[in-house]
Protein backbone atom coordinates (compact mmCIF):
# COMPACT_ATOMS: atom_id res chain seq x y z
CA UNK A 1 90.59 21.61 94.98
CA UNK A 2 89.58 20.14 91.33
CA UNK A 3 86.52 22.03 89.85
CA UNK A 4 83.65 19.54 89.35
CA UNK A 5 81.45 19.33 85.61
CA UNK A 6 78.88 21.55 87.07
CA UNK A 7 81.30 24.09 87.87
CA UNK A 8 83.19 24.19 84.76
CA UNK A 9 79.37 24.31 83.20
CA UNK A 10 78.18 27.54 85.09
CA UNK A 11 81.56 29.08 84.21
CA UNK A 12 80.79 28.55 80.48
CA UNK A 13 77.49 29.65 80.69
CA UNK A 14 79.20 32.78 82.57
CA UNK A 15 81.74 33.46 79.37
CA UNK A 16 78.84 32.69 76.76
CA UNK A 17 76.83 35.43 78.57
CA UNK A 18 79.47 37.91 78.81
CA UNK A 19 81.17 36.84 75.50
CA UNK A 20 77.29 37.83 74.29
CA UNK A 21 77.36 41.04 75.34
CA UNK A 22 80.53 41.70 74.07
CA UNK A 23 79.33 40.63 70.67
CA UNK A 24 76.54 43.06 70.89
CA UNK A 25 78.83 45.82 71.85
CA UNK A 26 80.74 45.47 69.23
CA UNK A 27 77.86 44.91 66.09
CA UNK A 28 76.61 47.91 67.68
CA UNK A 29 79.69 49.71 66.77
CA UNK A 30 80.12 48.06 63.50
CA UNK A 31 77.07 49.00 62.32
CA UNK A 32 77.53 52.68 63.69
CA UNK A 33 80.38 52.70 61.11
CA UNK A 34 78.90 51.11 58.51
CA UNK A 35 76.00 53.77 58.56
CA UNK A 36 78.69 56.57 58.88
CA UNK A 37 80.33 55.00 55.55
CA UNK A 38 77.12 55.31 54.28
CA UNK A 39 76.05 58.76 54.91
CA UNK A 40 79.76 59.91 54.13
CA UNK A 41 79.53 58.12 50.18
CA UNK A 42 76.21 58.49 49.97
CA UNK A 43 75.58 55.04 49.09
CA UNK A 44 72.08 53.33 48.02
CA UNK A 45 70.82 49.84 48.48
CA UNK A 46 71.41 49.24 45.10
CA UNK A 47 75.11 50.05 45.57
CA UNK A 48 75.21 47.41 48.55
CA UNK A 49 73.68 44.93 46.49
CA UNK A 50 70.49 44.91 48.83
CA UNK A 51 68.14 45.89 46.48
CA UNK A 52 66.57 44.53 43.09
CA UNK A 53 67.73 40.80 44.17
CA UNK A 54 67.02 39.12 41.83
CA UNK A 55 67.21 35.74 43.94
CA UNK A 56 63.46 36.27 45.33
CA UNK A 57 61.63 35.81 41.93
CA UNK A 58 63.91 32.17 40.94
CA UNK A 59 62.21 30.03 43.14
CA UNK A 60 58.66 31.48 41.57
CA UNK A 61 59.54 30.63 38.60
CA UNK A 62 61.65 27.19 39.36
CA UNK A 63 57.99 26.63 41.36
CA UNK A 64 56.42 27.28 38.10
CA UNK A 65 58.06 25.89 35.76
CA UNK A 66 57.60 22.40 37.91
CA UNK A 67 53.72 22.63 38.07
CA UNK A 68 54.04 23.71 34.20
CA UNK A 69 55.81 20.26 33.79
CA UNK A 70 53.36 18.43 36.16
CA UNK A 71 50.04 19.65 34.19
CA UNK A 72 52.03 18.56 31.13
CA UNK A 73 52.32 15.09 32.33
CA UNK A 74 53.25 12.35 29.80
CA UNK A 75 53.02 12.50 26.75
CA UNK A 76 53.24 8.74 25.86
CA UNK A 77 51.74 5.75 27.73
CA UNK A 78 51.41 2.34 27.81
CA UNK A 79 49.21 -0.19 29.63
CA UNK A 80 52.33 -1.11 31.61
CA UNK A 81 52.13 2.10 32.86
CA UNK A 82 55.32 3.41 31.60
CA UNK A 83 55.63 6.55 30.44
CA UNK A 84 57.45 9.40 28.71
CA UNK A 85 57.42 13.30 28.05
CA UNK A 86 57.70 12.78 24.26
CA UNK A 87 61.58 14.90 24.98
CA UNK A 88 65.23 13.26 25.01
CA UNK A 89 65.55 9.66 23.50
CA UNK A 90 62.87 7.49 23.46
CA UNK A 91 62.68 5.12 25.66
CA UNK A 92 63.18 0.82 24.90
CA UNK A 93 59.60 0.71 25.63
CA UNK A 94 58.65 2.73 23.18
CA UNK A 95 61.37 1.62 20.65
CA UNK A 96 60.27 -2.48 20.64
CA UNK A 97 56.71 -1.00 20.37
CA UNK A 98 57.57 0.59 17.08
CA UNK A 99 59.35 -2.50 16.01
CA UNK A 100 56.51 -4.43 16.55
CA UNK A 101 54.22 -2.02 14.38
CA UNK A 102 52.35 -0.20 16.79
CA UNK A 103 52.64 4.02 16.07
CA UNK A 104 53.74 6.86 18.73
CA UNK A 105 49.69 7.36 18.17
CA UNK A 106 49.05 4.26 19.58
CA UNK A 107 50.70 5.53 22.90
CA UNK A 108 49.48 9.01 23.05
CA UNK A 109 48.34 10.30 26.80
């Protein structure tokens, strides 16, 4: 007789469970020798890598060096409401406004 979808379902949901528990039977011994390694070299965090990451503090300072750039704001505006930091090139904007005799004061946030 042909099995049907719901038994081939319950007999994958039998092999996930038991392939589970053979997972855990085997991290269990995995870690067992992994702390065995440990004790035997007498290894440290720092020796794993684990401590002193230095990948925790980056986003506190990616974080704030954004609001640092936020406060900042522009630097240069216009009553079109374009605008620029004041860095990089300057913009067309504020290239025909110069051209046309107004100053970089003129535009000043």
């Amino acid at each position: 007789m042909a099995k049907t979808y719901a038994d081939i379902q319950k007999e994958i949901e039998s092999l996930q469970k038991a392939a589970e528990t053979l997972r855990q039977k085997e991290v269990a011994g995995v870690i067992d020798r992994i702390k065995a390694a440990i004790a035997t070299y007498q290894l440290t965090a720092r020796d794993l890598g684990l401590a002193g990451r230095a990948a925790a503090p980056a986003p506190k300072r990616a974080k704030a060096k954004r609001a640092a750039k936020a406060a900042r704001g522009a630097g240069y505006r216009d009553d079109a409401g374009n605008t620029w930091s004041g860095r990089g090139r300057r913009p067309g904007w504020i290239n025909a406004a110069l051209a046309a005799g107004k100053s970089l004061d003129d535009f000043r946030a």
